[in-house]
Every structure is written in structure tokens, then in C-alpha cells.
Protein backbone atom coordinates (compact mmCIF):
# COMPACT_ATOMS: atom_id res chain seq x y z
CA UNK A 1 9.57 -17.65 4.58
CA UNK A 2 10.66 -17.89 1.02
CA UNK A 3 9.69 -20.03 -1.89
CA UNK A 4 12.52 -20.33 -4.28
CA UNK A 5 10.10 -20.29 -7.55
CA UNK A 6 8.38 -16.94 -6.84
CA UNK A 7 8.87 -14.18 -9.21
CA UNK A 8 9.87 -10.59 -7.96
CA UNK A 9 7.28 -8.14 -7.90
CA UNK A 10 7.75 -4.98 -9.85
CA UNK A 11 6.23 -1.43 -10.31
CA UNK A 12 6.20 -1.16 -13.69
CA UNK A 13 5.55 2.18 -15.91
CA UNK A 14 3.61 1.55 -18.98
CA UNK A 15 3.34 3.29 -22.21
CA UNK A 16 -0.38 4.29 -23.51
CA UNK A 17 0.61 5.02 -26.41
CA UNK A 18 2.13 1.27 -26.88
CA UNK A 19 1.63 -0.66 -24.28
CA UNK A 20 5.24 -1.15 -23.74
CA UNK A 21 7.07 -0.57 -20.50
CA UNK A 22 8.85 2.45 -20.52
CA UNK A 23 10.41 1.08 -16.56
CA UNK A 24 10.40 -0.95 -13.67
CA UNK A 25 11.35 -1.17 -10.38
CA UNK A 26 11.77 -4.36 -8.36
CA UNK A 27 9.53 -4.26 -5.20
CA UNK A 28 10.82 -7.65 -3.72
CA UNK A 29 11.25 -11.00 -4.67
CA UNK A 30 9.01 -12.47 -1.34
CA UNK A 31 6.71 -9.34 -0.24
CA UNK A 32 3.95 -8.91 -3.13
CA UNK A 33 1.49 -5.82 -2.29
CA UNK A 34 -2.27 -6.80 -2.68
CA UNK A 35 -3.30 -3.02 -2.72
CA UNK A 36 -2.50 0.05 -4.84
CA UNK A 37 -3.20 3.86 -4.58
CA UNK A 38 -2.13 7.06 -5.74
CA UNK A 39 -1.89 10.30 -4.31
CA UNK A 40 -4.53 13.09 -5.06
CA UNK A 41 -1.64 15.01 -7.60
CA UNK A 42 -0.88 11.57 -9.11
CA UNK A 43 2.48 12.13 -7.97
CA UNK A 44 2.98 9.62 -5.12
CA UNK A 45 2.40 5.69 -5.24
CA UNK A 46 1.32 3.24 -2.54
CA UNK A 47 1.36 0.00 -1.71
CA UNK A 48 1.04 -2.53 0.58
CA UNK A 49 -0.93 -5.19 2.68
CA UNK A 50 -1.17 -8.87 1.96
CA UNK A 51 0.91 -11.83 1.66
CA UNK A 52 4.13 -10.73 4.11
CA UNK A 53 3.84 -6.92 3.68
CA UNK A 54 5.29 -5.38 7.02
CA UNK A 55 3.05 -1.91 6.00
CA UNK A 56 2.29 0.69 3.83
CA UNK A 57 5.04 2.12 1.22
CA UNK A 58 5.38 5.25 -0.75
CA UNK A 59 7.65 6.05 -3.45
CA UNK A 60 7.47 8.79 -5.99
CA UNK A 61 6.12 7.91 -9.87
CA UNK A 62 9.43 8.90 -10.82
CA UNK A 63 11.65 6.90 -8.54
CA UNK A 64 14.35 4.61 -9.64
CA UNK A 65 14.25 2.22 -6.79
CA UNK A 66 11.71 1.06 -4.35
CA UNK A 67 11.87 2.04 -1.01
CA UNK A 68 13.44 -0.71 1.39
CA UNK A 69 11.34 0.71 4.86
CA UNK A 70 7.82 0.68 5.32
CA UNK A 71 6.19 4.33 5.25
CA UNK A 72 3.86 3.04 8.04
CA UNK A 73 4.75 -0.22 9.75
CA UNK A 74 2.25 -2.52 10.73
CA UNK A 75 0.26 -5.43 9.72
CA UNK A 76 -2.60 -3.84 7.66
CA UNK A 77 -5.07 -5.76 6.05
CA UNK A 78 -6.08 -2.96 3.93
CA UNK A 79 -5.70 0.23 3.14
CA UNK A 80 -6.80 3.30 0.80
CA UNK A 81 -5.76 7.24 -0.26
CA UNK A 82 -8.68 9.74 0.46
CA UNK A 83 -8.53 11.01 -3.45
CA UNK A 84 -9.59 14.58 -1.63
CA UNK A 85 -7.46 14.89 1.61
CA UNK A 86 -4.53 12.98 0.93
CA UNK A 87 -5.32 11.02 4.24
CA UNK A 88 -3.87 7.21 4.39
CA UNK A 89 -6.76 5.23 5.73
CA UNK A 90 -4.96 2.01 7.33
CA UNK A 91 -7.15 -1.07 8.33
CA UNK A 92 -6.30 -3.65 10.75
CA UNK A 93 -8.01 -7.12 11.34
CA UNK A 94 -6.11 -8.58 13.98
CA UNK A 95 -8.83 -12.16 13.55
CA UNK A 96 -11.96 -12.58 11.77
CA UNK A 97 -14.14 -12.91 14.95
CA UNK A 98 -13.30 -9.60 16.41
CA UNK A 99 -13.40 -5.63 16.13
CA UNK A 100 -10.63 -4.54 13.36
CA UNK A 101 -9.34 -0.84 13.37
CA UNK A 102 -9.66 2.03 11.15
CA UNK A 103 -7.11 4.35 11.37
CA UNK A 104 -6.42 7.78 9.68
CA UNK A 105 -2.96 9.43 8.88
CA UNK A 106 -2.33 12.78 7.01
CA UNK A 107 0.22 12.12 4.23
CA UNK A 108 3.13 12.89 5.80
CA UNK A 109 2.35 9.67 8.17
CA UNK A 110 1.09 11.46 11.32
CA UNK A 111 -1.77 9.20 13.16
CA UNK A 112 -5.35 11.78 12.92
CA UNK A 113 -7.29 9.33 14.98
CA UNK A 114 -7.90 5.84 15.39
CA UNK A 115 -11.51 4.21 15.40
CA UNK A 116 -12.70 0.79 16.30
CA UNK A 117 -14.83 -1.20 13.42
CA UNK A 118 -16.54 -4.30 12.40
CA UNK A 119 -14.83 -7.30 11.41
CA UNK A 120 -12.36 -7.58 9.06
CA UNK A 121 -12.47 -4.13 7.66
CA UNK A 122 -9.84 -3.72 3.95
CA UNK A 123 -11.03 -0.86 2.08
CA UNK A 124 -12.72 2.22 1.44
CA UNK A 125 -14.69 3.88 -0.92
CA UNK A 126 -14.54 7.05 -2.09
């Protein structure tokens, strides 16, 4: 599926100082990430879920070019970095009238465990 108007989506790194992008890197021109996070050294981006995102990516603040496989593949309809363990939290909702999952990986992508959870589960709080 591809709409020929749509707009790439891009990491961009900003100034503070100015405001001004120092860089960018295109993400894709038809999968646009609905969530963010960082890792807990501020060294390691990710993104991911939403509108035709096929997981979870990482990529490193400093990277010139954004990764072209998913860190974790799956259709996640949320996820979030533990700002203290480093652990990817990964949410599932496979419909809106069912148990979703909950599922925690260590930062290298190893599955810790997964749990069973209400309905439509996206996020986490910290």
C-alpha cells in the first residue's frame, strides 16, 4: 500500500542552540513510526508501531542511515524503553474485544517473559 503524495519520514537531529537541523536520516517514504524512545545512556533510538510498521527499530544517535530490518518483528501496537533496565516493553492488540500481550525483552532483543493483558494495551509509564 502506497500513496504517491506522502512525505518520507525522517529522524532528524536538531540544534538547541538554533533550532536548526544539524541532520537527518530518511526512515521511509510509506512506514511512519507513531512511537519514540531512547535508551537509558541516551545513546540508542527507537521506533516503531503504527500505520504499516512491521516492529520495533533501533539505530544509534549517531547513525547515518536508518536501519532497513526491524530490531523486533511483529505487529506492535505499542511499545516503551524501561528508562532504568533498558528492557523493550512490546504491546500487542491483536482486536479491540480481546486480551492484548505485554511482552518484555532485554536490550539486546532476547524475549524475558510474555504476559497476557487487558484490551488494547500501547504504553507504559515509567
Amino acid at each position: 500500500y502506497s500513496i504517491e503524495s506522502e512525505t518520507s519520514s525522517l529522524l532528524q537531529k536538531i540544534s538547541t542552540d538554533d533550532f536548526t537541523v544539524k541532520s537527518a536520516i530518511t526512515i521511509s517514504k510509506t512506514f511512519h513510526p507513531e512511537r519514540f524512545d531512547i535508551s537509558k545512556d541516551k545513546s540508542t533510538l527507537y521506533y516503531g508501531a503504527g500505520f504499516s510498521a512491521p516492529g520495533i527499530y533501533k539505530v544509534s544517535i549517531t547513525a547515518t542511515n536508518a536501519p532497513t530490518t526491524a530490531f523486533l518483528q511483529g505487529d506492535f501496537y505499542g511499545f516503551a524503553v524501561n528508562p532504568t533496565s533498558d528492557e523493550i516493553y512490546v504491546f500487542s492488540a491483536p482486536s479491540f474485544t480481546q486480551s492484548g500481550k505485554f511482552t518484555r525483552y532485554t536490550s539486546d532483543g532476547t524475549k524475558i517473559k510474555e504476559y497476557t493483558v487487558g484490551i488494547g494495551p500501547n504504553g507504559a509509564c515509567f
